[in-house]
PDB file of N, CA and C in Angstrom:
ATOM      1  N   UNK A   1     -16.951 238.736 -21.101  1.00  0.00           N
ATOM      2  CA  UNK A   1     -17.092 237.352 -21.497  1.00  0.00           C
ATOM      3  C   UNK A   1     -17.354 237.237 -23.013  1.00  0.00           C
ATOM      4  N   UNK A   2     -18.297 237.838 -23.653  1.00  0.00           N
ATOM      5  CA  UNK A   2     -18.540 238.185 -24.898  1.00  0.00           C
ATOM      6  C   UNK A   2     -17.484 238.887 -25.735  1.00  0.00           C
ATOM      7  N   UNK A   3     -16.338 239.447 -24.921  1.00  0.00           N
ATOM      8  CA  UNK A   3     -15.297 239.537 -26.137  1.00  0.00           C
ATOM      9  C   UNK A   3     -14.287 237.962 -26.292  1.00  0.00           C
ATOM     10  N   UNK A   4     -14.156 237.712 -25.065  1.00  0.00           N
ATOM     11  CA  UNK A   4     -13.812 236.203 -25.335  1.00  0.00           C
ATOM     12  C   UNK A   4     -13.844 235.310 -26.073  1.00  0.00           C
ATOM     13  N   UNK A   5     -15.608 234.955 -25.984  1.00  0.00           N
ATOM     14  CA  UNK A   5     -16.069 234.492 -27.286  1.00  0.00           C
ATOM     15  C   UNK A   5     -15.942 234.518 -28.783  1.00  0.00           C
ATOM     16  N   UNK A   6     -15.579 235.835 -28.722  1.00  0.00           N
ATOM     17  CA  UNK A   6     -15.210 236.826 -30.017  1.00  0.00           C
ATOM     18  C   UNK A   6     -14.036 236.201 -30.383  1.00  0.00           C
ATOM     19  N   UNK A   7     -13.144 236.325 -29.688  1.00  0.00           N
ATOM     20  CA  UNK A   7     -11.369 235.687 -30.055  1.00  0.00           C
ATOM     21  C   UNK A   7     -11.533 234.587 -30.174  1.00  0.00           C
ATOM     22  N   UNK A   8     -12.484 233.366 -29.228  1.00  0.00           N
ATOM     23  CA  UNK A   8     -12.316 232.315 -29.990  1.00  0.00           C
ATOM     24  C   UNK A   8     -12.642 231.885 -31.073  1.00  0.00           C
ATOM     25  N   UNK A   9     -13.492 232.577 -31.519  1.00  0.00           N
ATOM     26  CA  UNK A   9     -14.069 232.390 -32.722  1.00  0.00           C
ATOM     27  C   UNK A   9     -13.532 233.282 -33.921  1.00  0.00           C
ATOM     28  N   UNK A  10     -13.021 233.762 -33.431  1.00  0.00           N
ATOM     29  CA  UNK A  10     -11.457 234.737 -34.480  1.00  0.00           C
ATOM     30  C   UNK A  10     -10.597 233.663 -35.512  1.00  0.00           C
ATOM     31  N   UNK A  11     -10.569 233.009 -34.056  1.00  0.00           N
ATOM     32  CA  UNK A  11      -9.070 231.873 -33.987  1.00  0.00           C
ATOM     33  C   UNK A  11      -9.079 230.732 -34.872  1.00  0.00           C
ATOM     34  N   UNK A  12     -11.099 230.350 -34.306  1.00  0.00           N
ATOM     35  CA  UNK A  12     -11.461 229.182 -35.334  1.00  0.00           C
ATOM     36  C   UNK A  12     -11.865 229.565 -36.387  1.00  0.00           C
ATOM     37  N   UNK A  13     -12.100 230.562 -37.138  1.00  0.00           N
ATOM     38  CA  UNK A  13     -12.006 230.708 -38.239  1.00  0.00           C
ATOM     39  C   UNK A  13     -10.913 230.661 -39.222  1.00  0.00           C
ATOM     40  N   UNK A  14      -9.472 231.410 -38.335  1.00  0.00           N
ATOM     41  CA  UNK A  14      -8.464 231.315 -39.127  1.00  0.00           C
ATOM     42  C   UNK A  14      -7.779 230.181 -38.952  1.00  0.00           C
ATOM     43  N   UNK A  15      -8.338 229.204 -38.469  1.00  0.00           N
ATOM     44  CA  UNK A  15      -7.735 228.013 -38.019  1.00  0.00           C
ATOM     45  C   UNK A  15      -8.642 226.807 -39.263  1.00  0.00           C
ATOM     46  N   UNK A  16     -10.093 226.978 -39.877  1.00  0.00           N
ATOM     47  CA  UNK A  16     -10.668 226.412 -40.744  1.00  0.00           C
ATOM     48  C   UNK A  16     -10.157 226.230 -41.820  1.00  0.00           C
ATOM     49  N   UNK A  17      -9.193 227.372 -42.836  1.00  0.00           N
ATOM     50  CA  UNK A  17      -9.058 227.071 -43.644  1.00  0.00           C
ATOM     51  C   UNK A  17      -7.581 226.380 -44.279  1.00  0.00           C
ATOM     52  N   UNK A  18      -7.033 226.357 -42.906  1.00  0.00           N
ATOM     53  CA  UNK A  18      -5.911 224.880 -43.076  1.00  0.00           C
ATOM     54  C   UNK A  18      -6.098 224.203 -42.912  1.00  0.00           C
ATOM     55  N   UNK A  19      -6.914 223.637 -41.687  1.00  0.00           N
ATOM     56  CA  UNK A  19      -7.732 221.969 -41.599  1.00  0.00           C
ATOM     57  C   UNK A  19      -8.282 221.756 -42.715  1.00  0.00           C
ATOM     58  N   UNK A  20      -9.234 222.746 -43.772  1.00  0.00           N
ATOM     59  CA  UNK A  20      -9.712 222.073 -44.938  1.00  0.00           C
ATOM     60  C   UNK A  20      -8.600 222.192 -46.052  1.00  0.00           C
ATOM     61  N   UNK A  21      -7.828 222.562 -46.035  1.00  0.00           N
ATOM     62  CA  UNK A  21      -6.783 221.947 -47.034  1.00  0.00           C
ATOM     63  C   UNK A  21      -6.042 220.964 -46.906  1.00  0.00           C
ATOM     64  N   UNK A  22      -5.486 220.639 -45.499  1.00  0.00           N
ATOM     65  CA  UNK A  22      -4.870 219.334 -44.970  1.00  0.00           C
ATOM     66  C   UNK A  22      -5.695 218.426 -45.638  1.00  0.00           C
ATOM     67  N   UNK A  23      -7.234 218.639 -45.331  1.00  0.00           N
ATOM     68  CA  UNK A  23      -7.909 217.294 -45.841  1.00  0.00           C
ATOM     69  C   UNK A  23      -8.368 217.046 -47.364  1.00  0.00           C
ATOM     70  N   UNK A  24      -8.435 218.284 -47.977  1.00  0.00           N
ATOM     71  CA  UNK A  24      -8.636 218.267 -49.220  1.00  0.00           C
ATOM     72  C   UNK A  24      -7.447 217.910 -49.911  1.00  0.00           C
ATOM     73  N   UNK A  25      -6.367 217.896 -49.704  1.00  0.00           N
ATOM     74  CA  UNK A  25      -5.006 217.621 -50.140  1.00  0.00           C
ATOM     75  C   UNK A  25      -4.382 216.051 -50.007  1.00  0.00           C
ATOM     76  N   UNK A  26      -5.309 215.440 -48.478  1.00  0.00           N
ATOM     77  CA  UNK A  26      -4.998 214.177 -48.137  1.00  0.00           C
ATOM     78  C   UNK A  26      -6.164 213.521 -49.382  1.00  0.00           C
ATOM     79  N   UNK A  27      -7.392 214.025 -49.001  1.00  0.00           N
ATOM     80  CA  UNK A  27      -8.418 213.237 -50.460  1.00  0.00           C
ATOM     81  C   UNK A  27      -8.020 213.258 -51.765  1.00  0.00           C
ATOM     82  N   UNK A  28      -7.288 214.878 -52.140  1.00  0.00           N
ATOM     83  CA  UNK A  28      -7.049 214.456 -53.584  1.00  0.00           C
ATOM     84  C   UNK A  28      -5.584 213.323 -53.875  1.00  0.00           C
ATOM     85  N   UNK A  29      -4.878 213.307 -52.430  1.00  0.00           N
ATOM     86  CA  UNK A  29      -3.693 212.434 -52.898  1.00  0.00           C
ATOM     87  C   UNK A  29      -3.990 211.167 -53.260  1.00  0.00           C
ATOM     88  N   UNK A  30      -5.213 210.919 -52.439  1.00  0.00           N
ATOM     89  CA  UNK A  30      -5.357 209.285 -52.153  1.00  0.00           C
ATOM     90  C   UNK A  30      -6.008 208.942 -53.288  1.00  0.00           C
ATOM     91  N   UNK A  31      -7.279 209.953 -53.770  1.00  0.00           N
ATOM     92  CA  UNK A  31      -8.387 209.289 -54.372  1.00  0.00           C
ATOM     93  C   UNK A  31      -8.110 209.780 -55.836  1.00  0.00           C
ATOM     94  N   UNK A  32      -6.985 210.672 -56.404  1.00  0.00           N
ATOM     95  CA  UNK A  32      -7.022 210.957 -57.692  1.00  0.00           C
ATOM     96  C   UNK A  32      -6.713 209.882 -58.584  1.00  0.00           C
ATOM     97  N   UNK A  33      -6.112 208.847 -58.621  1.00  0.00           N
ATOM     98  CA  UNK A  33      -5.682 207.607 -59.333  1.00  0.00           C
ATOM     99  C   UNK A  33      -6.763 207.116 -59.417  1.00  0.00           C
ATOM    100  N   UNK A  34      -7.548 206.608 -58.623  1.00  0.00           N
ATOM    101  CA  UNK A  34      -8.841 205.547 -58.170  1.00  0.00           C
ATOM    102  C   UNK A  34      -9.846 206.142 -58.969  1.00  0.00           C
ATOM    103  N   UNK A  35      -9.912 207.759 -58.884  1.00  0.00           N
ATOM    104  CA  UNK A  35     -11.422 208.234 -59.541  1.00  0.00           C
ATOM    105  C   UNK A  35     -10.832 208.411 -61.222  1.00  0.00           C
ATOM    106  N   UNK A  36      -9.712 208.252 -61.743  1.00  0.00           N
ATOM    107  CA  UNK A  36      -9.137 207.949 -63.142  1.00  0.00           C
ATOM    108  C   UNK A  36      -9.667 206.777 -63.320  1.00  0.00           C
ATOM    109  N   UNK A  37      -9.448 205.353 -62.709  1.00  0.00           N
ATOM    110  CA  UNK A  37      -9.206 204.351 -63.321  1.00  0.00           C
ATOM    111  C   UNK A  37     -10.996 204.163 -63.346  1.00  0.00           C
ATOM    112  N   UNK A  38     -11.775 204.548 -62.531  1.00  0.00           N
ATOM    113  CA  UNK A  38     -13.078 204.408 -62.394  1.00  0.00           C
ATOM    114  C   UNK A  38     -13.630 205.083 -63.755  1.00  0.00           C
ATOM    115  N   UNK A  39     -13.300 206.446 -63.922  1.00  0.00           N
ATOM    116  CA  UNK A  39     -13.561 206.967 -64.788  1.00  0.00           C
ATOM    117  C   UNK A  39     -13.418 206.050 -66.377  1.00  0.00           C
ATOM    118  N   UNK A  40     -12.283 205.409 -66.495  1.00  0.00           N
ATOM    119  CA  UNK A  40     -11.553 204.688 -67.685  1.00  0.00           C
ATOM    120  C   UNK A  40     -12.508 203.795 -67.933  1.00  0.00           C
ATOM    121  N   UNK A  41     -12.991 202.850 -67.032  1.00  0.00           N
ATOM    122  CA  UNK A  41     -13.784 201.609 -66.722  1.00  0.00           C
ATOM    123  C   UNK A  41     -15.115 202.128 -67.507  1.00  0.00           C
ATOM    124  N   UNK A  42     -15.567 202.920 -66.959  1.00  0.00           N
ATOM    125  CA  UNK A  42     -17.160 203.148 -67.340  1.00  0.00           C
ATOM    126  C   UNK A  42     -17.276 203.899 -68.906  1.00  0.00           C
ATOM    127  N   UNK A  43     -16.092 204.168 -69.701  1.00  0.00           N
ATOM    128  CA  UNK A  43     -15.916 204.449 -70.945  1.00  0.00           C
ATOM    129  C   UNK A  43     -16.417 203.513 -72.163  1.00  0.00           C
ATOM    130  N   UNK A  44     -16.520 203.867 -73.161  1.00  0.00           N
ATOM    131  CA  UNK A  44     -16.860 202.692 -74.148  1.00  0.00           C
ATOM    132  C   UNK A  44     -15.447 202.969 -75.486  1.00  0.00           C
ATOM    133  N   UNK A  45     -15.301 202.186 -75.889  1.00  0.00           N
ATOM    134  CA  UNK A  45     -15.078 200.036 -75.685  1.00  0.00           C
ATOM    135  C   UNK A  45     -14.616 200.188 -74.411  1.00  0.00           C
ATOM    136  N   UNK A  46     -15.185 199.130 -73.412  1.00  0.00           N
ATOM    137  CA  UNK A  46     -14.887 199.016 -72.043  1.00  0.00           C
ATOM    138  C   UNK A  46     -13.269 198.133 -71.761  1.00  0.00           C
ATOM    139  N   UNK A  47     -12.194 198.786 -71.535  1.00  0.00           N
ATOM    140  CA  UNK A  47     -10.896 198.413 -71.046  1.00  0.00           C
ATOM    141  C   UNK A  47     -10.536 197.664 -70.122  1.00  0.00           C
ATOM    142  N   UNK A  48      -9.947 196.472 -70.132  1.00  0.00           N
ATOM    143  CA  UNK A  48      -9.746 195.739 -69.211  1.00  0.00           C
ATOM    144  C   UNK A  48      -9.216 196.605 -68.134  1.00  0.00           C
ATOM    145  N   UNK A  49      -8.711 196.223 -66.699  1.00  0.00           N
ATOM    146  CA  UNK A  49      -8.099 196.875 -66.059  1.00  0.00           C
ATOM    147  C   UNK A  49      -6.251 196.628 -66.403  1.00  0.00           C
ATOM    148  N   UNK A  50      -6.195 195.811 -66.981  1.00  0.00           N
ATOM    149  CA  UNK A  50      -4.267 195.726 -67.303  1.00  0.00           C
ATOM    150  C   UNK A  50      -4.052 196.525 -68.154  1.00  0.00           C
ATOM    151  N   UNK A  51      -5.413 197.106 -69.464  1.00  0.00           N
ATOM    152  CA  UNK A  51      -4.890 198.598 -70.227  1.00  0.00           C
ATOM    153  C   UNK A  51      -4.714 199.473 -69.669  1.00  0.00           C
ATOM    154  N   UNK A  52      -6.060 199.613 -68.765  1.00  0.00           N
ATOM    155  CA  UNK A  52      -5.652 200.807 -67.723  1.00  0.00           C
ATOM    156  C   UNK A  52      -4.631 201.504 -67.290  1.00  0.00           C
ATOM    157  N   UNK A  53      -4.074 200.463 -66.609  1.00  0.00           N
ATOM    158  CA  UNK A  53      -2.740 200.404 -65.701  1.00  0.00           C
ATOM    159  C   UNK A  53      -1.126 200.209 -66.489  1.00  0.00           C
ATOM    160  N   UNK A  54      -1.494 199.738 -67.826  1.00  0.00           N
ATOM    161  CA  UNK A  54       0.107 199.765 -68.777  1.00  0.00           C
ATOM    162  C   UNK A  54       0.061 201.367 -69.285  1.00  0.00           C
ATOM    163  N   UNK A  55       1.181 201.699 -69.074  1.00  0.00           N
ATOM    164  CA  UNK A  55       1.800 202.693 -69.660  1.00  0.00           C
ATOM    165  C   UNK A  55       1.345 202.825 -71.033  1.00  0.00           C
ATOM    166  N   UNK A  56       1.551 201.847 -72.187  1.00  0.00           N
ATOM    167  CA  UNK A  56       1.535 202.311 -73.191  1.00  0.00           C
ATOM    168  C   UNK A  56      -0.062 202.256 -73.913  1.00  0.00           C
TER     169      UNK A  56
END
């Protein structure tokens, strides 16, 4: 029974470190823009948000 245990826990280990990249990959897609423009905001001279967001 105790080697059992063993394999499952083999399995979930090598199974951890793609679930945490799936999700680290879904957070940085979503939230890398958002934690820029946040970042921009709290700068001094404080930028409207339409500088932010223009290209130039």
């Amino acid at each position: 029974m105790a080697k059992l245990e063993g394999v499952g826990m083999k399995k979930s280990l090598k199974q951890w470190p793609t679930w945490f990249l799936k999700k680290a990959k879904t957070f940085t897609h979503y939230g890398f823009i958002p934690l820029i423009i946040i970042i921009g905001m709290n700068t001094e001279p404080k930028p409207h948000i339409s500088q932010l967001l223009s290209p130039v």
